[in-house]
PDB file of N, CA and C in Angstrom:
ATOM      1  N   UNK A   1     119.710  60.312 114.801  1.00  0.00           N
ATOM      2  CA  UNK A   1     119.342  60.140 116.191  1.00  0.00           C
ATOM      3  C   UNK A   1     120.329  60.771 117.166  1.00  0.00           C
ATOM      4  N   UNK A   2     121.846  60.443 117.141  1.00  0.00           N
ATOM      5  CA  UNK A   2     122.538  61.047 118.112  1.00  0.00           C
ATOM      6  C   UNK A   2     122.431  62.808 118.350  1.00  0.00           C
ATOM      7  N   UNK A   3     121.954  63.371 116.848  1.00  0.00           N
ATOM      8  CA  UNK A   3     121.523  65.118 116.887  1.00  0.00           C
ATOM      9  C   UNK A   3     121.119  65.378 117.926  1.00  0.00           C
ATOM     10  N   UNK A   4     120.062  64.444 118.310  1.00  0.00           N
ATOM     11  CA  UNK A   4     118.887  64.867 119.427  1.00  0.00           C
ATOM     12  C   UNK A   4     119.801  64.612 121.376  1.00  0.00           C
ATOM     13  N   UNK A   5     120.885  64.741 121.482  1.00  0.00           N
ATOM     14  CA  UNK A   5     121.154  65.019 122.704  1.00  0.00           C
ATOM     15  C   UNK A   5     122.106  66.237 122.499  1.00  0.00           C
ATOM     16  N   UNK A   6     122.644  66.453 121.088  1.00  0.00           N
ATOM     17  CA  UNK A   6     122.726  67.977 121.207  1.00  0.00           C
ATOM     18  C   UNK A   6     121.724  68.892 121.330  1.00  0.00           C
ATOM     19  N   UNK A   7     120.650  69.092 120.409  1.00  0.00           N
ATOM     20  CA  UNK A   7     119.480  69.788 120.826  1.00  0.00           C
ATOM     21  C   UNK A   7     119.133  69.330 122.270  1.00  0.00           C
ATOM     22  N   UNK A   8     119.143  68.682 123.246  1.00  0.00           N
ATOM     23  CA  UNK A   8     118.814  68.588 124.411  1.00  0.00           C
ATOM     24  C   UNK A   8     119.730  69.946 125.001  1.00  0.00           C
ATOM     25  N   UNK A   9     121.226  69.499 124.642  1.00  0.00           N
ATOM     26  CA  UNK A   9     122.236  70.175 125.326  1.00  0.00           C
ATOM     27  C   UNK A   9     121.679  72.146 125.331  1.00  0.00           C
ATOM     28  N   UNK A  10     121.690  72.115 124.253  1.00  0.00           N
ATOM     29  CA  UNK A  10     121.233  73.565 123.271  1.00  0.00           C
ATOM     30  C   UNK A  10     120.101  73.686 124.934  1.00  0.00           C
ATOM     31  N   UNK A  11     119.132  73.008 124.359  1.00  0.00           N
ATOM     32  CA  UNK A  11     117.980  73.321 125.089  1.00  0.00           C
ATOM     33  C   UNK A  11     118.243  74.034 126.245  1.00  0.00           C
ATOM     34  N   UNK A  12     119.325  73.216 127.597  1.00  0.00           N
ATOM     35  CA  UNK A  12     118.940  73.145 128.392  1.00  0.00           C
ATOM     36  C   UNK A  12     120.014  74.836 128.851  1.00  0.00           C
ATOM     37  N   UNK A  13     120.648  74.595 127.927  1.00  0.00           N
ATOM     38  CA  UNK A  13     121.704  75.909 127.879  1.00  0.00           C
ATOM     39  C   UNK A  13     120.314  77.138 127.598  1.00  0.00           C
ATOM     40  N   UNK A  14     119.892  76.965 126.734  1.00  0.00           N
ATOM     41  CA  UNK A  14     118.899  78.443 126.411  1.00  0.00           C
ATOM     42  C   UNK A  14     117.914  78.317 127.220  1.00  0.00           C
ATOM     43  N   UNK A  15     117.362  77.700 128.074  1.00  0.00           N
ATOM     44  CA  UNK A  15     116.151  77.732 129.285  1.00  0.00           C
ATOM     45  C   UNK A  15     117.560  78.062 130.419  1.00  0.00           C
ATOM     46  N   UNK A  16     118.253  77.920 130.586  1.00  0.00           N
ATOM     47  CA  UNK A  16     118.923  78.280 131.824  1.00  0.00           C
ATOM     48  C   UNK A  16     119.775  80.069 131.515  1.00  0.00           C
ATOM     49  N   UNK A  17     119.682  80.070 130.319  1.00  0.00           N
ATOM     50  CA  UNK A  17     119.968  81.732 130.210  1.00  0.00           C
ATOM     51  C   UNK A  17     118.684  82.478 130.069  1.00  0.00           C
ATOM     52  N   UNK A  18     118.181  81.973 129.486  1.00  0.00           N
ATOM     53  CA  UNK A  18     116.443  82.226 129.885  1.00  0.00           C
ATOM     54  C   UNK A  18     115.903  82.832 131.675  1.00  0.00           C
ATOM     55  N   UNK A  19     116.169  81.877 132.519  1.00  0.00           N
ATOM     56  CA  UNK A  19     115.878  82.250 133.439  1.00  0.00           C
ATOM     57  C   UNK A  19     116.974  82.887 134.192  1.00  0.00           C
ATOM     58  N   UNK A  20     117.979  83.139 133.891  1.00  0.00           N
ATOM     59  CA  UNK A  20     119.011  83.814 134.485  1.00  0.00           C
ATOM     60  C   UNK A  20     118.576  85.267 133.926  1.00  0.00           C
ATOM     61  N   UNK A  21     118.759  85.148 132.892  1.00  0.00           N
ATOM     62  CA  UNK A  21     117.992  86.583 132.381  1.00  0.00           C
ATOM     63  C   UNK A  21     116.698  87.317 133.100  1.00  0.00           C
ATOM     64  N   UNK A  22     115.817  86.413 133.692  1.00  0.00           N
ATOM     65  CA  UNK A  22     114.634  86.848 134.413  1.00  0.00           C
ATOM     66  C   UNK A  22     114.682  86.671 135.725  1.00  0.00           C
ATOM     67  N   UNK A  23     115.929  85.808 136.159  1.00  0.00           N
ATOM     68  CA  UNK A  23     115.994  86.293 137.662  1.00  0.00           C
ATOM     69  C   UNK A  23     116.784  87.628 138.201  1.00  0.00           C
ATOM     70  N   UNK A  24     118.057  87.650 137.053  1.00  0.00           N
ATOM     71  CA  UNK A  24     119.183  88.350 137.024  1.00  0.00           C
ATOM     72  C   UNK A  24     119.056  90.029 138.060  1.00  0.00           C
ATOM     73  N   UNK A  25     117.887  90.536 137.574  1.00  0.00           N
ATOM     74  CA  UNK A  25     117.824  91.863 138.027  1.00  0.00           C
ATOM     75  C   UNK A  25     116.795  91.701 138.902  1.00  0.00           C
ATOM     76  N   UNK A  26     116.137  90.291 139.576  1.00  0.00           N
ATOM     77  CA  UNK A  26     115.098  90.398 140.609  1.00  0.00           C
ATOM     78  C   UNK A  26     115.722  90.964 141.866  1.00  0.00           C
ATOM     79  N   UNK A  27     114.676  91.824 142.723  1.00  0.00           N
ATOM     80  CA  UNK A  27     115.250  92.323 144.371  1.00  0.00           C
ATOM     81  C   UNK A  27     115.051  91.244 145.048  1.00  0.00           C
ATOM     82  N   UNK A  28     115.525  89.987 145.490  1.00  0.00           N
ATOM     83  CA  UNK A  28     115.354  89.742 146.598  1.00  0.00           C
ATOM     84  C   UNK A  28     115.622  89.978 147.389  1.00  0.00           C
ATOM     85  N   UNK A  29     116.440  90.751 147.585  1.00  0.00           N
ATOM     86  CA  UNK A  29     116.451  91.586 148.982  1.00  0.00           C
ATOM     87  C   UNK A  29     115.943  93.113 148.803  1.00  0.00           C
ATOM     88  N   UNK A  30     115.426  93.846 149.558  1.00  0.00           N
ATOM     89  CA  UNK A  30     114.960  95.526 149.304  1.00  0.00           C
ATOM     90  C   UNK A  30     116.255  96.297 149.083  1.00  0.00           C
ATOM     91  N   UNK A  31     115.605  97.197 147.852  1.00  0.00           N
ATOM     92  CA  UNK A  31     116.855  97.822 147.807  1.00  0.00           C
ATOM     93  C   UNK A  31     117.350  98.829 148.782  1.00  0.00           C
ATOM     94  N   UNK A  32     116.218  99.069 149.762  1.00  0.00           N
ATOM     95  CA  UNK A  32     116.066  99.713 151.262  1.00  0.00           C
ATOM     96  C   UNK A  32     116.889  99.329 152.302  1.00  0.00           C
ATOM     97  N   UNK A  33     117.638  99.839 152.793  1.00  0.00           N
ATOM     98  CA  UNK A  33     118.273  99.067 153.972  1.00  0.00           C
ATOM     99  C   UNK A  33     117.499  98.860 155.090  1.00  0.00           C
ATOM    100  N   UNK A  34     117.065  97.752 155.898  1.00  0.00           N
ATOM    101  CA  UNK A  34     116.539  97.672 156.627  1.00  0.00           C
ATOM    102  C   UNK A  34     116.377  98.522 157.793  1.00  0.00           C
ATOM    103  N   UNK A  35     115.256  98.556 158.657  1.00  0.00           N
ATOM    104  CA  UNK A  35     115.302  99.991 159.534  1.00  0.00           C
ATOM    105  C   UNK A  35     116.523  99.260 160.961  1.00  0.00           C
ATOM    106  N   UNK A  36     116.790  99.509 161.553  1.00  0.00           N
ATOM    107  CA  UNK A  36     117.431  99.850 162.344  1.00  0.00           C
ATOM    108  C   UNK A  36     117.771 100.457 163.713  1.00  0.00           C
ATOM    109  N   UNK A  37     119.037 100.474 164.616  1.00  0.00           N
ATOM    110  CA  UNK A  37     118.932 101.844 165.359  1.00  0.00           C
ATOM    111  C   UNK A  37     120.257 102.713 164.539  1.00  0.00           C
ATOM    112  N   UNK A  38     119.816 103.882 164.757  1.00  0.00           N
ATOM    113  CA  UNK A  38     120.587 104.633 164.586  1.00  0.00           C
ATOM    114  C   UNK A  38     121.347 105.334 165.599  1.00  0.00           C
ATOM    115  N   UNK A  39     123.030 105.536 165.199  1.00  0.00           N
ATOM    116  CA  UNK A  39     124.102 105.816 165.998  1.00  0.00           C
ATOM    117  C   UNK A  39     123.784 107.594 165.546  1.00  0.00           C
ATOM    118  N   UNK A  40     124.510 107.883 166.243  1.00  0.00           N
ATOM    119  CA  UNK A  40     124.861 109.150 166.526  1.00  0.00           C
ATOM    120  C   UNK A  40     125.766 109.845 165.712  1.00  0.00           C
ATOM    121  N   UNK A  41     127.024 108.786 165.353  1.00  0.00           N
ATOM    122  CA  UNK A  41     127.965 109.238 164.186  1.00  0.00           C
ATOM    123  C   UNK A  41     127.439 109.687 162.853  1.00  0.00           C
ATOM    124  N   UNK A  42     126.169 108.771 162.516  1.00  0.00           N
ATOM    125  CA  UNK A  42     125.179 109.043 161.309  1.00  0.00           C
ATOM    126  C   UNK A  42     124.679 110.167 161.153  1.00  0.00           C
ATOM    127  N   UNK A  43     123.791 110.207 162.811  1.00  0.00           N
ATOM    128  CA  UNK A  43     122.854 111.768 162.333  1.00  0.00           C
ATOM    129  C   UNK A  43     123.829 113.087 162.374  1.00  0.00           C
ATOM    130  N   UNK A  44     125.217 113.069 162.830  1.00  0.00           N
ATOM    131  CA  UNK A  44     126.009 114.679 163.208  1.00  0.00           C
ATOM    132  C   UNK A  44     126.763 114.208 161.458  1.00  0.00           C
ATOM    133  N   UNK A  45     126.678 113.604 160.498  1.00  0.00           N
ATOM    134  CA  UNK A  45     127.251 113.606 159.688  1.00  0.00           C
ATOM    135  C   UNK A  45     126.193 113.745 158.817  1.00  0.00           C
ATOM    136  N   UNK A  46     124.591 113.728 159.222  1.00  0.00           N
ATOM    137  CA  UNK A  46     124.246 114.100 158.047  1.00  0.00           C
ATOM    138  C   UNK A  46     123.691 115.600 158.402  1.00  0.00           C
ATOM    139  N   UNK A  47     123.659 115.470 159.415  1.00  0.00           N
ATOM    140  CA  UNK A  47     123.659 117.252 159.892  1.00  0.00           C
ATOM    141  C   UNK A  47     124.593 118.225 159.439  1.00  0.00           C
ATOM    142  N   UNK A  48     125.836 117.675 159.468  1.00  0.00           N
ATOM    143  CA  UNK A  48     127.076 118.404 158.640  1.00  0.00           C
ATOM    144  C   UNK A  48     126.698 118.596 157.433  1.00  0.00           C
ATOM    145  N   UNK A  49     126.742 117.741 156.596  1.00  0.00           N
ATOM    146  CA  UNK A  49     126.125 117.651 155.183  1.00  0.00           C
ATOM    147  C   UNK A  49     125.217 118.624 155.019  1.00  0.00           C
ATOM    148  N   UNK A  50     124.125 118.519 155.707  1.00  0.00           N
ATOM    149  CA  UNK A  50     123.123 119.550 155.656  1.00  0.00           C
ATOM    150  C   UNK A  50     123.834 120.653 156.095  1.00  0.00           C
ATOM    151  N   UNK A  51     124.340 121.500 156.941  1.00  0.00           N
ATOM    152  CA  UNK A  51     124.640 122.485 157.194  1.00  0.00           C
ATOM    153  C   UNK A  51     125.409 122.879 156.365  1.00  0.00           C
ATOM    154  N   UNK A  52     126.260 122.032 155.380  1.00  0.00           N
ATOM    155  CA  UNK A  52     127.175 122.617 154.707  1.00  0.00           C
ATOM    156  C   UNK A  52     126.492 123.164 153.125  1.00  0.00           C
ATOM    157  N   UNK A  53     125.590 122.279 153.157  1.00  0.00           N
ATOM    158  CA  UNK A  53     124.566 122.715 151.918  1.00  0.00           C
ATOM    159  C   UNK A  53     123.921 124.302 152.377  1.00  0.00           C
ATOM    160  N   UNK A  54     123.654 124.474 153.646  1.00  0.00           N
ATOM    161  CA  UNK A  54     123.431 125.721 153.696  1.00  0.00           C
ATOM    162  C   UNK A  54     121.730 125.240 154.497  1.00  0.00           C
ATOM    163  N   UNK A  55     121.842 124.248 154.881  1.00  0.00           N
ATOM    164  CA  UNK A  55     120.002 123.797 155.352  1.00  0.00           C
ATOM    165  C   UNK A  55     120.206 123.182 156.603  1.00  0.00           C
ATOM    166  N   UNK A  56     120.762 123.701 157.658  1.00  0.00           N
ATOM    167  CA  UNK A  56     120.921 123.323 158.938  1.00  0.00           C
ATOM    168  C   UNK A  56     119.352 122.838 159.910  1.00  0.00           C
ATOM    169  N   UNK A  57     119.715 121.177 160.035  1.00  0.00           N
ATOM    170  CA  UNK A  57     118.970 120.420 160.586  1.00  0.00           C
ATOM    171  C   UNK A  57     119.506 120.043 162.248  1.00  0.00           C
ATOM    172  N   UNK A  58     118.806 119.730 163.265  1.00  0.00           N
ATOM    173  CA  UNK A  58     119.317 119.469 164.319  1.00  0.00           C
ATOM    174  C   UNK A  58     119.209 117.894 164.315  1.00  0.00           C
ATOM    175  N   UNK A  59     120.094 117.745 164.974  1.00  0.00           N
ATOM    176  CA  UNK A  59     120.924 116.120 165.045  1.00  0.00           C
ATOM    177  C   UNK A  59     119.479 115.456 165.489  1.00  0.00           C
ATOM    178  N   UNK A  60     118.936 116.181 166.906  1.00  0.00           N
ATOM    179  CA  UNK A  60     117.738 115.016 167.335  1.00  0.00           C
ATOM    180  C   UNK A  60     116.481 114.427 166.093  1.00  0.00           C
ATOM    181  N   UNK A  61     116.274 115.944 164.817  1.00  0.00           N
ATOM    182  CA  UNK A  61     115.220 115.779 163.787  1.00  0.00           C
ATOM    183  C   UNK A  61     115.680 114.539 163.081  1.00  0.00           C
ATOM    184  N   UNK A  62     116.948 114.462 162.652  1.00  0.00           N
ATOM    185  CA  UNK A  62     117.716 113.901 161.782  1.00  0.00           C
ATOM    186  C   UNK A  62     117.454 112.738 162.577  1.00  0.00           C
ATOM    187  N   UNK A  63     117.848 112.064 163.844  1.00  0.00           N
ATOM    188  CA  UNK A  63     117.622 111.098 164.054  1.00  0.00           C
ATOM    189  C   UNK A  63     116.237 110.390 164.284  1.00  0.00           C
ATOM    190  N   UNK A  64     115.293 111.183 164.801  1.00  0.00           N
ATOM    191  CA  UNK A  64     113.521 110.561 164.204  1.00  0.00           C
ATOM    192  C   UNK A  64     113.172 110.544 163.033  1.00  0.00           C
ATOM    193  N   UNK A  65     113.977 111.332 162.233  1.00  0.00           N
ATOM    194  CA  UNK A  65     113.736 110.667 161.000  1.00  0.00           C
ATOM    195  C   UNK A  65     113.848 109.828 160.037  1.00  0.00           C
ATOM    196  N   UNK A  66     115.383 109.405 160.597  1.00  0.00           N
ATOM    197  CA  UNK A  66     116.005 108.182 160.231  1.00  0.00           C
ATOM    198  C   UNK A  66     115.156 106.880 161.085  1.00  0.00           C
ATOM    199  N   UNK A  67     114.795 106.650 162.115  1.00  0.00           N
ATOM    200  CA  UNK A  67     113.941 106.108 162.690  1.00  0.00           C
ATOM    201  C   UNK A  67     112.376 106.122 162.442  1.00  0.00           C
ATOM    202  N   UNK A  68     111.783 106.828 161.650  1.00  0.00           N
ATOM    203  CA  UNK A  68     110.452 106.697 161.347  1.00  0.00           C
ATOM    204  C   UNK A  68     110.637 106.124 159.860  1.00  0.00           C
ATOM    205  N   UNK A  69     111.659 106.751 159.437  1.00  0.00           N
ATOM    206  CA  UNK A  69     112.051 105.967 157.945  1.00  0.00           C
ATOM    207  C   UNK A  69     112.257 104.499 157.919  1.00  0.00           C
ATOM    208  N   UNK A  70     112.975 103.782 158.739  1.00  0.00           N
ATOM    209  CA  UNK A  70     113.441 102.462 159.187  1.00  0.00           C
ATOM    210  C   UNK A  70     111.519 101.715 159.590  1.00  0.00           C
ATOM    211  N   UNK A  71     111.270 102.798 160.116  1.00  0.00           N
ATOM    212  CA  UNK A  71     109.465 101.964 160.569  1.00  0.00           C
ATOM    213  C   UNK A  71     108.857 101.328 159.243  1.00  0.00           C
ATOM    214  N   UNK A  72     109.174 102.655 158.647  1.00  0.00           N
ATOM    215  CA  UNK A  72     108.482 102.753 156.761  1.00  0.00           C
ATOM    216  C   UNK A  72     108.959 102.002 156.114  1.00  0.00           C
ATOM    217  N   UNK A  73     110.160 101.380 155.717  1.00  0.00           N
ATOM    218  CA  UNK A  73     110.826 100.726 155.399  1.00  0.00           C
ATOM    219  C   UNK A  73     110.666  98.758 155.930  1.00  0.00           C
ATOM    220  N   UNK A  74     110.540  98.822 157.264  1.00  0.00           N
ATOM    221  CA  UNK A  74     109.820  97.613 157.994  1.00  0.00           C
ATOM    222  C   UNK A  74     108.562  97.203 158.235  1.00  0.00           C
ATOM    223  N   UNK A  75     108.355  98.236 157.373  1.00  0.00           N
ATOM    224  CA  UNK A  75     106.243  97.879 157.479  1.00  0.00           C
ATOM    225  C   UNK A  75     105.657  98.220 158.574  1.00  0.00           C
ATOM    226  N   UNK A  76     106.287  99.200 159.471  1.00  0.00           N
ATOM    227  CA  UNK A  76     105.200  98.769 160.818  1.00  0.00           C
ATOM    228  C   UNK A  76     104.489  99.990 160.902  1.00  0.00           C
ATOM    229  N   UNK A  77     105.084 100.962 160.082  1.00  0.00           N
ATOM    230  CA  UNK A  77     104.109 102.390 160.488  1.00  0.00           C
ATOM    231  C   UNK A  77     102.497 102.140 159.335  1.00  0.00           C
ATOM    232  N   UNK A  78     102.707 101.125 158.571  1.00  0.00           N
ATOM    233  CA  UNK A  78     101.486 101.071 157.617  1.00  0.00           C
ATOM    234  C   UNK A  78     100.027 101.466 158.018  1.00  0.00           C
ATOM    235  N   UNK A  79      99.977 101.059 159.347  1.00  0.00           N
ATOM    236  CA  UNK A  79      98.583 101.386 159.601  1.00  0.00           C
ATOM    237  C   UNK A  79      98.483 102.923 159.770  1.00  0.00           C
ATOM    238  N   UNK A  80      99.201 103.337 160.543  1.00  0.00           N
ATOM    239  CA  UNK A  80      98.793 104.788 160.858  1.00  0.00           C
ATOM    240  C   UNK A  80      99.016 105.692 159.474  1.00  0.00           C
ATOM    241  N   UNK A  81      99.972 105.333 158.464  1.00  0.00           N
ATOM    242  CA  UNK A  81     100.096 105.815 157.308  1.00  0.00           C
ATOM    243  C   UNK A  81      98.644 105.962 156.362  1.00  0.00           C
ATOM    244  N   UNK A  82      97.763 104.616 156.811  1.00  0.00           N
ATOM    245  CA  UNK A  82      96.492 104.215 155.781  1.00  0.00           C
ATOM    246  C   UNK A  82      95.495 105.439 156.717  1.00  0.00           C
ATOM    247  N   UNK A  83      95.893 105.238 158.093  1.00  0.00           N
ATOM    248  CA  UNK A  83      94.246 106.101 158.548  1.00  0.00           C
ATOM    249  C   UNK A  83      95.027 107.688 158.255  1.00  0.00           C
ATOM    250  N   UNK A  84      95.715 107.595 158.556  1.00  0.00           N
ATOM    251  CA  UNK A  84      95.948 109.186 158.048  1.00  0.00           C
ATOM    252  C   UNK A  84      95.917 110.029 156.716  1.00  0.00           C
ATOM    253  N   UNK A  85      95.725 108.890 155.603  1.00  0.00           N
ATOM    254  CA  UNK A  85      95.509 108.908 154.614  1.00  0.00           C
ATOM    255  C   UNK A  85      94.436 109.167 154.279  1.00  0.00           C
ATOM    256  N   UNK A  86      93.349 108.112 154.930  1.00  0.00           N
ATOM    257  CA  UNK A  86      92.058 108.173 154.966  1.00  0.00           C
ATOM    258  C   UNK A  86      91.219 109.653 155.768  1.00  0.00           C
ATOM    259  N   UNK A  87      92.186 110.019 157.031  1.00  0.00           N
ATOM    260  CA  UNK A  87      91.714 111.183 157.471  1.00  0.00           C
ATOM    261  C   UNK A  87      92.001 112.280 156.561  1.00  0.00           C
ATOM    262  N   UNK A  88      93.015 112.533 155.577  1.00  0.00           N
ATOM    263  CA  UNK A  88      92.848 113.184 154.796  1.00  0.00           C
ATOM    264  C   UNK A  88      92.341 113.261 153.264  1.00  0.00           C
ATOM    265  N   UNK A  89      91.601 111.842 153.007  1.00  0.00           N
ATOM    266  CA  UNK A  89      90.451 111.965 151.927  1.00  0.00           C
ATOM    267  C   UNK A  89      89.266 112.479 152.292  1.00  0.00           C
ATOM    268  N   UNK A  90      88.973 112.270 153.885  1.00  0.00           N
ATOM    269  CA  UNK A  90      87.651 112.758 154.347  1.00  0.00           C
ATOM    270  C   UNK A  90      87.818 114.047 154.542  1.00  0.00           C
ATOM    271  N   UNK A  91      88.690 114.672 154.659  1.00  0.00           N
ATOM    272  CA  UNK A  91      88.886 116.172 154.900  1.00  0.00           C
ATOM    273  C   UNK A  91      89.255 116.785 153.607  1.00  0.00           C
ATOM    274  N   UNK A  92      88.761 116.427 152.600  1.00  0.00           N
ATOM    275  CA  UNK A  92      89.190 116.976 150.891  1.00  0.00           C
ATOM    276  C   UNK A  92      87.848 117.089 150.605  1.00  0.00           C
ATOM    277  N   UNK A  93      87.101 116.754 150.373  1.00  0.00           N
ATOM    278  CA  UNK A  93      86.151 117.684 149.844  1.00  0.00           C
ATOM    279  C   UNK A  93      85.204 118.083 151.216  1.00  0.00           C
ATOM    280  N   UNK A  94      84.934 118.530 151.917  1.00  0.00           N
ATOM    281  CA  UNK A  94      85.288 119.735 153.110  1.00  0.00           C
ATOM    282  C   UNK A  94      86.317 120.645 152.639  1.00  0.00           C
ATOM    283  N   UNK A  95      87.373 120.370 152.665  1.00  0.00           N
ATOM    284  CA  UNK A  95      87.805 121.592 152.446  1.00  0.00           C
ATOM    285  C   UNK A  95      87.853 122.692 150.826  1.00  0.00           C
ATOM    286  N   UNK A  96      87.757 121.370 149.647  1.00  0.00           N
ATOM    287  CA  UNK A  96      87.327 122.244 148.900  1.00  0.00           C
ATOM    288  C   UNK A  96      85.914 123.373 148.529  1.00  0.00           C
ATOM    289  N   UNK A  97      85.204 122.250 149.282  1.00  0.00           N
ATOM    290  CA  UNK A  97      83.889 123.353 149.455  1.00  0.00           C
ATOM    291  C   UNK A  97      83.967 124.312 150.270  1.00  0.00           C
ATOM    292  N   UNK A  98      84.691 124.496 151.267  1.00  0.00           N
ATOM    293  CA  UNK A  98      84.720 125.858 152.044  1.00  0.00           C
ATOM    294  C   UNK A  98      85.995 126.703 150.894  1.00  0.00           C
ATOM    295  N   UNK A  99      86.829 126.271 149.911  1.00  0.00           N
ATOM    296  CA  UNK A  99      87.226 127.248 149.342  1.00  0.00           C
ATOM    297  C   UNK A  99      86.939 127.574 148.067  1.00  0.00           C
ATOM    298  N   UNK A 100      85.619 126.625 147.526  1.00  0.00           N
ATOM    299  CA  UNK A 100      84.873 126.984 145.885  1.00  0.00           C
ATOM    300  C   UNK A 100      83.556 127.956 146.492  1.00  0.00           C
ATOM    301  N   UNK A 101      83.150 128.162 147.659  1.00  0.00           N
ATOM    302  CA  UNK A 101      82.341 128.572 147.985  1.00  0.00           C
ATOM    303  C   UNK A 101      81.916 130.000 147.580  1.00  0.00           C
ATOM    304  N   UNK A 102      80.938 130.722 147.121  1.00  0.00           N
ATOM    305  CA  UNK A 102      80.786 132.019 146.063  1.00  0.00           C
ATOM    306  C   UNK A 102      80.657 132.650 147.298  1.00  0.00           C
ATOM    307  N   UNK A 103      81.450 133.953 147.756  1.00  0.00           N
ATOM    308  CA  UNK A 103      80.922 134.982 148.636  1.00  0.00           C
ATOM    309  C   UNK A 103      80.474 135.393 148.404  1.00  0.00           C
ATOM    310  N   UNK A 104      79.506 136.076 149.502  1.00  0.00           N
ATOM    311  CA  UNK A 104      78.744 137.181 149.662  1.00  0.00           C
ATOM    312  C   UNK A 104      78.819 138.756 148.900  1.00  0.00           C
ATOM    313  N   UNK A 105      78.365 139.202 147.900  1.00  0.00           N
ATOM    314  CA  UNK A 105      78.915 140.092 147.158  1.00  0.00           C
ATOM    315  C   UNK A 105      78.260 141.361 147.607  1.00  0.00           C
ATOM    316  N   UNK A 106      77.463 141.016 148.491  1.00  0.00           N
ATOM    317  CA  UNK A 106      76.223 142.308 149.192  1.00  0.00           C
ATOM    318  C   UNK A 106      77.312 143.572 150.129  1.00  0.00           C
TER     319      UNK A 106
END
């Protein structure tokens, strides 16, 4: 009889590495940094970066983009992301039929 509060012990040890194991690598937080404002020190440093790679970006691009990224990242651009999506499923086959189309061989 006394066995049975070691097997408890056991137990409660292997259900608690159990779920440590399955929480262990959960995101609760995004691995995204939340959107933000962006400073100025950010975008002329990643403009540098870029320029030094040889792909010169201007500071103002760099900073709407860091700012539309932060939208994307906060969920709020979702809608216009879905209809624009949608405006370009409706414009796919339109446009493949104007370019499978057999010309005129006359």
């Amino acid at each position: 009889m006394p066995f049975y509060f070691f097997f408890g012990i056991v137990g409660l040890v292997a259900g608690g590495l159990i779920v440590w194991f399955l929480l262990a690598e959960h995101p609760f937080e995004s691995l995204e940094t939340p959107g933000g404002p962006v400073d100025s020190a950010e975008a002329s440093l990643l403009a540098k970066e870029m320029a030094d790679d040889g792909r010169p970006i201007n500071e103002d691009t760099i900073t709407r983009l860091l700012q539309l990224h932060g939208a994307y990242v906060d969920g709020k651009i979702n809608d216009s992301l879905a209809a624009a999506e949608a405006a370009r499923l409706e414009a796919e086959p339109a446009r493949q039929a104007t370019e499978t189309a057999p010309e005129d061989a006359s």
